[in-house]
C-alpha atoms as a PDB file:
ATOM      1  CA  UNK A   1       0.000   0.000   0.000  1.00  0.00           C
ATOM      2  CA  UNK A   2       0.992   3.471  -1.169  1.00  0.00           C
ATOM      3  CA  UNK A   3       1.159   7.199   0.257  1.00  0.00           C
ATOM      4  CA  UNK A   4       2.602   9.411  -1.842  1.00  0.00           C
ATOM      5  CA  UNK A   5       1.763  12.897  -0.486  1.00  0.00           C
ATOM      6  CA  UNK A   6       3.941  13.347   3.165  1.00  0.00           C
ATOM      7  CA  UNK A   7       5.267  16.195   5.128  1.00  0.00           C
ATOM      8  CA  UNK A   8       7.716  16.304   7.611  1.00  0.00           C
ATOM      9  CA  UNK A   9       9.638  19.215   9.492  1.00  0.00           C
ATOM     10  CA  UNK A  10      11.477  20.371   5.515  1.00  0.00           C
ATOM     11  CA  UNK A  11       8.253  21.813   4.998  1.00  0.00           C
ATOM     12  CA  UNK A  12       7.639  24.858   7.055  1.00  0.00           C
ATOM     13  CA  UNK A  13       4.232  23.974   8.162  1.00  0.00           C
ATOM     14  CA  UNK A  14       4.910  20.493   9.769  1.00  0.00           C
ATOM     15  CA  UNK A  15       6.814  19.410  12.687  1.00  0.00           C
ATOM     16  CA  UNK A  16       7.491  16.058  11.944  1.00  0.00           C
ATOM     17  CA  UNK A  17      10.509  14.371  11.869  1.00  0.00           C
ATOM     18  CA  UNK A  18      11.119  12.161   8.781  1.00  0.00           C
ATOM     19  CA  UNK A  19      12.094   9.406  11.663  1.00  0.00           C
ATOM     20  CA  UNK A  20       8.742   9.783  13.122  1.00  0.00           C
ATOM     21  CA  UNK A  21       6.980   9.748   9.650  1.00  0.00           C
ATOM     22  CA  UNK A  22       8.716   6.643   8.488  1.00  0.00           C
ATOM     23  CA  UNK A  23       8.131   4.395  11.621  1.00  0.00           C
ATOM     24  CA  UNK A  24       4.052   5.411  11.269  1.00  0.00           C
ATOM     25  CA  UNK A  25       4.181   4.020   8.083  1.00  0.00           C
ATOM     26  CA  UNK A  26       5.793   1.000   9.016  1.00  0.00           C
ATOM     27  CA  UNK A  27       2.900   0.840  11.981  1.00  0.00           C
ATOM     28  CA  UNK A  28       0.606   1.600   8.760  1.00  0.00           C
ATOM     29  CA  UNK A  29       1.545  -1.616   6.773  1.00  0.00           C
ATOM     30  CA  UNK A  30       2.811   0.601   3.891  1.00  0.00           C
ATOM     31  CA  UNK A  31       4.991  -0.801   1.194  1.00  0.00           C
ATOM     32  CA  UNK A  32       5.914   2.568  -0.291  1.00  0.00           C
ATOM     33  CA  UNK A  33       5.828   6.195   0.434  1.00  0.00           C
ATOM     34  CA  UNK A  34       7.194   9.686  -0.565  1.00  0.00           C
ATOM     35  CA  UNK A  35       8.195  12.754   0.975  1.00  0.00           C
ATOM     36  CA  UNK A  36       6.511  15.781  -0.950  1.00  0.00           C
ATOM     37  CA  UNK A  37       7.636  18.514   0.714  1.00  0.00           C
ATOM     38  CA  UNK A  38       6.065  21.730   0.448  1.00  0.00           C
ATOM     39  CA  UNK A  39       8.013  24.597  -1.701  1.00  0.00           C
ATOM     40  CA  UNK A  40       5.452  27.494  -2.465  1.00  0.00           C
ATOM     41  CA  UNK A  41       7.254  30.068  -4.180  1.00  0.00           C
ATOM     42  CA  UNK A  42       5.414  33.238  -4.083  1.00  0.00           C
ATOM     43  CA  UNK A  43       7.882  35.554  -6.402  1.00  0.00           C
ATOM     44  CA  UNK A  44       6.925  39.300  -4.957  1.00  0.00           C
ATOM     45  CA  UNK A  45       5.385  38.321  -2.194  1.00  0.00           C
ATOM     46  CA  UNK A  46       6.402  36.706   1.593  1.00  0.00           C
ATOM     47  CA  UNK A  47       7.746  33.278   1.206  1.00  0.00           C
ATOM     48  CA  UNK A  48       7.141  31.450   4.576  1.00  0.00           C
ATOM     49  CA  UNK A  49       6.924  27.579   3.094  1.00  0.00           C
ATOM     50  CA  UNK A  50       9.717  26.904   0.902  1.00  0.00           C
ATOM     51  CA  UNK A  51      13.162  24.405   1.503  1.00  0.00           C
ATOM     52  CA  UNK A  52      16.405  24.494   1.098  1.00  0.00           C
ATOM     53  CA  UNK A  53      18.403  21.446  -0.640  1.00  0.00           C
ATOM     54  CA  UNK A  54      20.803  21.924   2.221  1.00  0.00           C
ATOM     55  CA  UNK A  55      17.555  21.277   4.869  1.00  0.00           C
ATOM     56  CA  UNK A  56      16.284  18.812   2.155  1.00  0.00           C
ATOM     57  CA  UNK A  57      19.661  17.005   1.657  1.00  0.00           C
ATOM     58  CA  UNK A  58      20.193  16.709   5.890  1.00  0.00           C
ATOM     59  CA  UNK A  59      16.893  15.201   6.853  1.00  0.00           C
ATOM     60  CA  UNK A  60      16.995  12.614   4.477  1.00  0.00           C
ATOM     61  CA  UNK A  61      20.241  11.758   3.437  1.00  0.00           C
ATOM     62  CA  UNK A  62      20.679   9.133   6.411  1.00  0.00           C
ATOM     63  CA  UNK A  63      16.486   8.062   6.073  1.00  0.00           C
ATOM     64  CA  UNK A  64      16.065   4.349   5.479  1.00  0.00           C
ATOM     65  CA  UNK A  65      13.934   1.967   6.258  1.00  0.00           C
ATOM     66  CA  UNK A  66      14.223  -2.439   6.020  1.00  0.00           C
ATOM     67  CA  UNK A  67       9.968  -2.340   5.758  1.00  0.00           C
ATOM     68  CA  UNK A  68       9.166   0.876   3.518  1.00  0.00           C
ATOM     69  CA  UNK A  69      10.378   1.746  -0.083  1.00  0.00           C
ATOM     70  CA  UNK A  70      10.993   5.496   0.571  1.00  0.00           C
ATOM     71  CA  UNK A  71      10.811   7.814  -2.487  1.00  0.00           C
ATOM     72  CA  UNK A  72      11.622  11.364  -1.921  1.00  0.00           C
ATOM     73  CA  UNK A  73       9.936  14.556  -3.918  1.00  0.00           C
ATOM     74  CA  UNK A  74       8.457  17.897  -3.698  1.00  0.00           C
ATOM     75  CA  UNK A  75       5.011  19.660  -3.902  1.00  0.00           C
ATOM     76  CA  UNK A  76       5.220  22.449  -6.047  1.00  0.00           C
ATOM     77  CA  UNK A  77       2.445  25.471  -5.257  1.00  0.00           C
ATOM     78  CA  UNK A  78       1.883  26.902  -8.891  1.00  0.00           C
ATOM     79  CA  UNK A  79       0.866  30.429  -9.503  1.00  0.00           C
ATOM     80  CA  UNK A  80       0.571  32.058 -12.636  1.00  0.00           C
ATOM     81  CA  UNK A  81       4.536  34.075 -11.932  1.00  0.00           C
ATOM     82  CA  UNK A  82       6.499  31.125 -10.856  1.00  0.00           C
ATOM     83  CA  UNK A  83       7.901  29.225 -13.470  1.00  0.00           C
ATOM     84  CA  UNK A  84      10.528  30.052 -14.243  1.00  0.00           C
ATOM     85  CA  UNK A  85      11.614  29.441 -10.485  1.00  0.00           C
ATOM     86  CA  UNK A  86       9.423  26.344 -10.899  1.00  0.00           C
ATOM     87  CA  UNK A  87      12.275  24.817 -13.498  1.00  0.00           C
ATOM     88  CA  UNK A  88      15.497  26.449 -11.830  1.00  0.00           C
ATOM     89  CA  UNK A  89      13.900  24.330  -8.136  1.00  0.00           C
ATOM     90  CA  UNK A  90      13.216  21.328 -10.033  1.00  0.00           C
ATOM     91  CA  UNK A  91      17.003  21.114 -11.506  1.00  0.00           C
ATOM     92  CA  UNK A  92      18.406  21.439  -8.388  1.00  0.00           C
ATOM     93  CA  UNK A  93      17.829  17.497  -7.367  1.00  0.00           C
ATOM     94  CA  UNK A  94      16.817  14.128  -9.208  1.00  0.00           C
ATOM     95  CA  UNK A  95      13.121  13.632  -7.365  1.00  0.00           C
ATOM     96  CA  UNK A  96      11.224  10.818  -7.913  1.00  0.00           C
ATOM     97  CA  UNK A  97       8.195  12.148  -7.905  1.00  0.00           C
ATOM     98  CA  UNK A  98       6.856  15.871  -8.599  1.00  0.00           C
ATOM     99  CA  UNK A  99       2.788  17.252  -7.163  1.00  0.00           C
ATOM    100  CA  UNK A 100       1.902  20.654  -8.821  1.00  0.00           C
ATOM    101  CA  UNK A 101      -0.525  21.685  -6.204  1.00  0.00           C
ATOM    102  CA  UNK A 102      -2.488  25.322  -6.483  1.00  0.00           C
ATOM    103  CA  UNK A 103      -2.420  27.221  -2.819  1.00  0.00           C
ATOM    104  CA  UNK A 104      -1.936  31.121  -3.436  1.00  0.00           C
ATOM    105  CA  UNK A 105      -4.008  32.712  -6.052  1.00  0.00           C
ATOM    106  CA  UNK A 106      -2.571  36.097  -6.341  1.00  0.00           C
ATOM    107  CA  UNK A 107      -2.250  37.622  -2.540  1.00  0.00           C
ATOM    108  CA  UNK A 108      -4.307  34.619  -1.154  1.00  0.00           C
ATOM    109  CA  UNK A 109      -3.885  31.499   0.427  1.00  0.00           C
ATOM    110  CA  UNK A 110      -6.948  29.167  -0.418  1.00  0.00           C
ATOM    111  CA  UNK A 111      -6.320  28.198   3.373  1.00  0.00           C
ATOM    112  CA  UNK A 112      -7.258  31.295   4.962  1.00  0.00           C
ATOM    113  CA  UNK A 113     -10.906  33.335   5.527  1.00  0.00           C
ATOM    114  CA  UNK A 114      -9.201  36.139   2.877  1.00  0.00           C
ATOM    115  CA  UNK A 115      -9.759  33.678   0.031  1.00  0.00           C
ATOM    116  CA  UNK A 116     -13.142  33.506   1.227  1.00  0.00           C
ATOM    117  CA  UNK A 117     -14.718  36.450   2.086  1.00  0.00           C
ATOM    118  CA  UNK A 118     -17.037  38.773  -0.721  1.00  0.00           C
ATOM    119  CA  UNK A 119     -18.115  35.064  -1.670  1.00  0.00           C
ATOM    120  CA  UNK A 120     -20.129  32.288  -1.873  1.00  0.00           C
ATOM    121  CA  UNK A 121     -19.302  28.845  -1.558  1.00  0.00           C
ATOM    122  CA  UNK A 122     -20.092  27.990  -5.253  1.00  0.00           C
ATOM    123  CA  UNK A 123     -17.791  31.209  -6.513  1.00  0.00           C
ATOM    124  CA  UNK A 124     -14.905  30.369  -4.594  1.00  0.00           C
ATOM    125  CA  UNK A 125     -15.076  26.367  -5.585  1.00  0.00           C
ATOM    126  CA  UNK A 126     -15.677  27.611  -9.278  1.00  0.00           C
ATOM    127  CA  UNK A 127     -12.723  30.272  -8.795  1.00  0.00           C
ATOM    128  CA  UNK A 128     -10.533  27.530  -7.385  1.00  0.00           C
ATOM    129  CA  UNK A 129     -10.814  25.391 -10.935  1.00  0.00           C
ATOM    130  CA  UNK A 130     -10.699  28.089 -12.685  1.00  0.00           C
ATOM    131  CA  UNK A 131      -7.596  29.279 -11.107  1.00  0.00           C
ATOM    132  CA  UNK A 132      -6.226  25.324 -11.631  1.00  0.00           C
ATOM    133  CA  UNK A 133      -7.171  25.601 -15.550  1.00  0.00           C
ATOM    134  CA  UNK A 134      -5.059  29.166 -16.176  1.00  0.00           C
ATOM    135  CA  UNK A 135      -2.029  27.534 -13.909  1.00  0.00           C
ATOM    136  CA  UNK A 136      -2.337  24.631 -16.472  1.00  0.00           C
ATOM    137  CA  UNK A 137      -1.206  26.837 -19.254  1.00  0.00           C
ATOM    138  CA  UNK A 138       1.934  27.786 -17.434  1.00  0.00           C
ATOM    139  CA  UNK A 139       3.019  24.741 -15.995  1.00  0.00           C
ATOM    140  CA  UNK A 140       3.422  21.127 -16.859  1.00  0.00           C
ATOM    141  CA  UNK A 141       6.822  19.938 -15.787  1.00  0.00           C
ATOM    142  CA  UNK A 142       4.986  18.145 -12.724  1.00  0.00           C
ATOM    143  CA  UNK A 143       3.455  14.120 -12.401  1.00  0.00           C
ATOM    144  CA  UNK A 144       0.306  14.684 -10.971  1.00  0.00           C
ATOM    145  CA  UNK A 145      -2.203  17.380 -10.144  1.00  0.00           C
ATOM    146  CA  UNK A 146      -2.689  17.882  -6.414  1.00  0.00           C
ATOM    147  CA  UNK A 147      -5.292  17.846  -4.491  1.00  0.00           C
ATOM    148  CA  UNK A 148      -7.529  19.420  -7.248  1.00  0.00           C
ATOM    149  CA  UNK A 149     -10.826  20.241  -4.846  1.00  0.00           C
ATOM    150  CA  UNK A 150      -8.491  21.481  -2.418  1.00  0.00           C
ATOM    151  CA  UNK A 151     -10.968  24.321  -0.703  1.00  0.00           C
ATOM    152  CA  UNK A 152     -13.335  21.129   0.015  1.00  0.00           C
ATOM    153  CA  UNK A 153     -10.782  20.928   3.202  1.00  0.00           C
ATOM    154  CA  UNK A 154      -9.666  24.891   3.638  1.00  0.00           C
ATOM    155  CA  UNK A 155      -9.787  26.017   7.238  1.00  0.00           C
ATOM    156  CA  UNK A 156     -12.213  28.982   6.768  1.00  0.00           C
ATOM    157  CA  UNK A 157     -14.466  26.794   4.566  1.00  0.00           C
ATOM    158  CA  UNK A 158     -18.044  27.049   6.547  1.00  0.00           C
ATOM    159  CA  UNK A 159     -19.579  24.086   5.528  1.00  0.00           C
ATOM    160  CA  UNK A 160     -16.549  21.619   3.736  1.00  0.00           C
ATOM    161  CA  UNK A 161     -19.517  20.490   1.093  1.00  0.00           C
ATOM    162  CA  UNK A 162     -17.730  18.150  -1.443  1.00  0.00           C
ATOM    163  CA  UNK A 163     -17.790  19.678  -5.127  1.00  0.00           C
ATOM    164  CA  UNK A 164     -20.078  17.717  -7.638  1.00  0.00           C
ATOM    165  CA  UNK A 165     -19.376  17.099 -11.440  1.00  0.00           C
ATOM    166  CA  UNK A 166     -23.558  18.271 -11.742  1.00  0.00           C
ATOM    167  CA  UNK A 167     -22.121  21.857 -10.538  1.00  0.00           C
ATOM    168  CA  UNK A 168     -18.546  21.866 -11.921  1.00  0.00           C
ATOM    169  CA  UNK A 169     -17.819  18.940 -14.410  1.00  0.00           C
ATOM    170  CA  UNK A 170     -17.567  21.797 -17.291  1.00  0.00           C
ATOM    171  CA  UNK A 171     -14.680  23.080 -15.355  1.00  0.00           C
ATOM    172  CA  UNK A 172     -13.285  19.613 -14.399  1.00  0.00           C
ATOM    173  CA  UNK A 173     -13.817  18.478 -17.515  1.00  0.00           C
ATOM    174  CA  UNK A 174     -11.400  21.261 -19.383  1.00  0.00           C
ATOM    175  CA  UNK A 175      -8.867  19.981 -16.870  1.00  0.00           C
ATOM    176  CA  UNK A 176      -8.534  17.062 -17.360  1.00  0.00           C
ATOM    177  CA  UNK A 177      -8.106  17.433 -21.091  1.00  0.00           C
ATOM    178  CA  UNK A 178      -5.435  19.423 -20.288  1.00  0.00           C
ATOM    179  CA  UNK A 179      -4.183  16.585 -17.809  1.00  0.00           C
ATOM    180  CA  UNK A 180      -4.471  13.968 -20.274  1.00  0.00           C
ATOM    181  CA  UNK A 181      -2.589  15.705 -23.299  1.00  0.00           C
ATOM    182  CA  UNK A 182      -0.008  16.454 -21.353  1.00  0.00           C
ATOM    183  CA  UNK A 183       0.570  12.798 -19.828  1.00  0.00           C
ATOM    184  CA  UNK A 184       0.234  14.655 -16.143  1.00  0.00           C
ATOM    185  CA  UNK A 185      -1.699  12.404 -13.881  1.00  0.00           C
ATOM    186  CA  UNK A 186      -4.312  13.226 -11.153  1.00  0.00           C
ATOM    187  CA  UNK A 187      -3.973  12.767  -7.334  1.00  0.00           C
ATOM    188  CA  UNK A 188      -6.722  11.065  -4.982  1.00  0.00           C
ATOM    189  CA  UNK A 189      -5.670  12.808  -1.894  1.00  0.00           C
ATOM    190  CA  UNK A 190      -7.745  11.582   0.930  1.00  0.00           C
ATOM    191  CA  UNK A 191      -7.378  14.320   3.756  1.00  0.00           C
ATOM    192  CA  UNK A 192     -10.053  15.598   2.658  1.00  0.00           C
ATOM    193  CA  UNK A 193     -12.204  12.329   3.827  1.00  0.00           C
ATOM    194  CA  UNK A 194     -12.788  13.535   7.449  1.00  0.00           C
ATOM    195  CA  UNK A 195     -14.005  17.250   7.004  1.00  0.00           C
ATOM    196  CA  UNK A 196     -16.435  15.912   3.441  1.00  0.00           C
ATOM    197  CA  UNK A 197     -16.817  12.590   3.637  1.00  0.00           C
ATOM    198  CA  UNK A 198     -14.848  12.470   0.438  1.00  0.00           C
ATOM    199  CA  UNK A 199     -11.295  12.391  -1.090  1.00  0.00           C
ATOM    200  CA  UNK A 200      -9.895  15.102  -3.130  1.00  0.00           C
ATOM    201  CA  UNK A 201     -11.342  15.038  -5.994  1.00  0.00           C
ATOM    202  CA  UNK A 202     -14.204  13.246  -4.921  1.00  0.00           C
ATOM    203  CA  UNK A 203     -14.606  10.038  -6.982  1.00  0.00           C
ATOM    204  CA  UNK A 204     -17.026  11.037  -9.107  1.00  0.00           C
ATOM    205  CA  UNK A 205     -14.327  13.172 -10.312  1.00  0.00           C
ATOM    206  CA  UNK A 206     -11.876  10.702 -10.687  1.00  0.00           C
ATOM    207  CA  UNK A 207     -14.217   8.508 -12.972  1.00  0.00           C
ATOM    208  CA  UNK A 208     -14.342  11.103 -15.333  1.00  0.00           C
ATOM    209  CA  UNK A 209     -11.451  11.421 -15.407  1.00  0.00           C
ATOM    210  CA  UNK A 210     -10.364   7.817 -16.101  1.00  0.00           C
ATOM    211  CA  UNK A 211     -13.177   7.670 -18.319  1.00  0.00           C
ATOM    212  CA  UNK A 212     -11.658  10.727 -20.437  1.00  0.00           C
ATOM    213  CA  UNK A 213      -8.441   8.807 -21.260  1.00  0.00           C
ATOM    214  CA  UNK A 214      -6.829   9.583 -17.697  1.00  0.00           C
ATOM    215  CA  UNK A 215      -4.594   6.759 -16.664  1.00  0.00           C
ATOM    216  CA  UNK A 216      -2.165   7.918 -13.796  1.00  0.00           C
ATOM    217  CA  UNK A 217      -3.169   8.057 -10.730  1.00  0.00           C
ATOM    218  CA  UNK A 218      -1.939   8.227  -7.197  1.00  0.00           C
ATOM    219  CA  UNK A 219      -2.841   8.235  -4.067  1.00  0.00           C
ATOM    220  CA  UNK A 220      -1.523  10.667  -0.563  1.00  0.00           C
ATOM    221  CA  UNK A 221      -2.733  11.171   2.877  1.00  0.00           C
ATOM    222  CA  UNK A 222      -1.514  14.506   2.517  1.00  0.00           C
ATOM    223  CA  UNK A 223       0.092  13.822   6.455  1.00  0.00           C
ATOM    224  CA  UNK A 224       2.010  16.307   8.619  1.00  0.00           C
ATOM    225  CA  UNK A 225       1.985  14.486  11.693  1.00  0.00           C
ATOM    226  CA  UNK A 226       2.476  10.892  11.706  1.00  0.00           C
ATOM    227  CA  UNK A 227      -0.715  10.291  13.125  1.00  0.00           C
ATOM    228  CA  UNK A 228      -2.151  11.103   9.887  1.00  0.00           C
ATOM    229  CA  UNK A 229       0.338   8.867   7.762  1.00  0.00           C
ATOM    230  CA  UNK A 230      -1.253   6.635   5.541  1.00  0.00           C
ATOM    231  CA  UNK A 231      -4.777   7.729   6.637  1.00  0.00           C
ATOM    232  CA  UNK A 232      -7.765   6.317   4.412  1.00  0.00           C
ATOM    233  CA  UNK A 233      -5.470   5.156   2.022  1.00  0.00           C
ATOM    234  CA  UNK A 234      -6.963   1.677   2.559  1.00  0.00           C
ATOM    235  CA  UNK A 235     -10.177   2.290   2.132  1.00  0.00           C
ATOM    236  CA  UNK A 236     -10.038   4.526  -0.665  1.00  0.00           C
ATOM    237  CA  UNK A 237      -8.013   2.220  -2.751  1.00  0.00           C
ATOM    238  CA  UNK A 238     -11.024  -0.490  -2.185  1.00  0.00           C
ATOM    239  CA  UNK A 239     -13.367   2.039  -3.377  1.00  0.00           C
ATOM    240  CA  UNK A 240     -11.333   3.314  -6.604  1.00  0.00           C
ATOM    241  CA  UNK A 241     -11.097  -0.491  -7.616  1.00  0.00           C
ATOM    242  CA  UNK A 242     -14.513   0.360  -8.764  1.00  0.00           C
ATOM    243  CA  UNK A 243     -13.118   3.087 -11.259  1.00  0.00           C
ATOM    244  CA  UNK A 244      -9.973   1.319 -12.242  1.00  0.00           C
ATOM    245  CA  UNK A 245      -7.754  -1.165 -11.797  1.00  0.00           C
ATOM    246  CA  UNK A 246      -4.628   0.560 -11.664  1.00  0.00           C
ATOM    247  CA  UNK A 247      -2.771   2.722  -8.685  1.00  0.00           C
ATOM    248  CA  UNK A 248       0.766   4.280  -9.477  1.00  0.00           C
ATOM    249  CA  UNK A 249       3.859   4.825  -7.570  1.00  0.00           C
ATOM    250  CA  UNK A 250       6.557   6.885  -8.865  1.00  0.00           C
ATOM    251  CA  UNK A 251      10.681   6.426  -9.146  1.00  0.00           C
ATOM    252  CA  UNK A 252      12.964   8.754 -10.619  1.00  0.00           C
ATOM    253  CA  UNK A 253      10.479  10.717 -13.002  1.00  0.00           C
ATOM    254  CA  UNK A 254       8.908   7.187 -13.897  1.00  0.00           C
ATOM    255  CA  UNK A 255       5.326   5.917 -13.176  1.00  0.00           C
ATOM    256  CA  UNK A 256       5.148   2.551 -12.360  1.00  0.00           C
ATOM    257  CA  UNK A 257       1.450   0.573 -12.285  1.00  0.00           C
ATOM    258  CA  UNK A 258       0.106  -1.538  -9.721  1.00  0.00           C
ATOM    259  CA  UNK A 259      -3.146  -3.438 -10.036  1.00  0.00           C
ATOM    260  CA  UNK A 260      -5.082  -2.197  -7.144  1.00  0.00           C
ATOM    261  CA  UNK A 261      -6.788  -5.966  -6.657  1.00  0.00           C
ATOM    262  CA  UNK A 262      -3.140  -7.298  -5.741  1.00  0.00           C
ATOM    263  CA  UNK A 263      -2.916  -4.616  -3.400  1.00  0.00           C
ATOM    264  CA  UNK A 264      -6.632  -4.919  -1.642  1.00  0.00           C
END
């Protein structure tokens, strides 16, 4: 079994050491996982969660494990300036495994009540996709697309409603053409499981998706505390062997395929 969105103490909002991570997933029963730590480079404005390959290279460098296959990478936060530091990051190490995630549009964290306030619920899911869809024209040297409903889970949300493909499948839709041209695959991140009652996407989502040509997908917990290693990711595989057969895992820049029914 697979989690392949973690967090430890190299991203600046987790304290976990990559120790502590690694023996949760061995508690987990996981077979392989990857370190996607954050780096959210906000060109003009305050950067307060990026890494350095000298904090990157120190916490890991020494990190093994006789139990857990343990792949190292980085969540990228796209915005609509940052490409170009986008490429010089991503030539700075060999990762295994790269999440273009959207978190800032413009001045705003999705997190936070600013992204919220002046609208509804509907306008700031739509704005969210729509925001996803313009970074998609900038970026694409990334394997999967993050945590693509991510507002579903934001702290300030009021109600953490899932989205629907009846209200925004146009917008999904365009994405994942885009996805599926480019070869980029599409995460099931199920943090958002607790607050919704579904993962992000929801699954709906996902069988679109699949059902569009989509074949790479993978699956995270999206964990910054150990606690939350590996969390749903059970579950959630039992209910995507409904949509398809196949989970992947990633090594150096390479998807590999698992059929989920070996896994379950």
């Amino acid at each position: 079994m697979f989690d392949f969105h973690m967090h430890s103490l190299v991203s600046g909002d987790s304290q976990a050491s990559p120790e502590d991570m690694v023996a949760a997933a061995e508690a987990a029963g996981l077979k392989e996982i990857c370190f996607t730590d954050h780096m959210d480079c906000k060109i003009g404005l305050k950067e307060t969660n990026v890494f350095t390959q000298e904090s990157y290279q120190k916490a890991y460098e020494n990190l093994r494990s006789e139990k857990v296959v343990i792949r190292f990478g980085m969540e990228f936060g796209m915005m609509m300036n940052n490409r170009e530091r986008f490429l010089q990051e991503v030539a700075k190490r060999d990762y295994d495994f790269i999440i273009g995630s959207l978190h800032n549009i413009g001045s705003c964290n999705v997190y936070y009540q600013s992204f919220n306030e002046g609208k509804t619920q509907e306008q700031v899911y739509a704005y969210y996709l729509e925001s996803v869809l313009e970074c998609l024209e900038v970026h694409r040297d990334f394997h999967v697309l993050g945590h693509m409903t991510f507002p579903t889970k934001a702290a300030k949300n009021p109600e953490h409603t899932p989205y629907t493909m009846e209200k925004y499948g146009d917008l999904a839709e365009e994405i994942f053409k885009k996805l599926t041209t480019m070869g980029i695959g599409l995460e099931v991140n199920t943090s958002g499981i607790k607050s919704s009652g579904q993962p992000i996407p929801p699954l709906d989502f996902v069988k679109r998706y699949v059902e569009m040509g989509g074949e790479i997908i993978t699956i995270g917990s999206d964990a910054h505390k150990p606690e939350q290693v590996g969390n749903y990711v059970f579950e959630t595989l039992q209910r995507l062997k409904e949509i398809t057969p196949w989970i992947c895992t990633f090594a150096e820049g390479k998807p590999k395929f698992h059929r989920i029914d070996s896994l379950c």
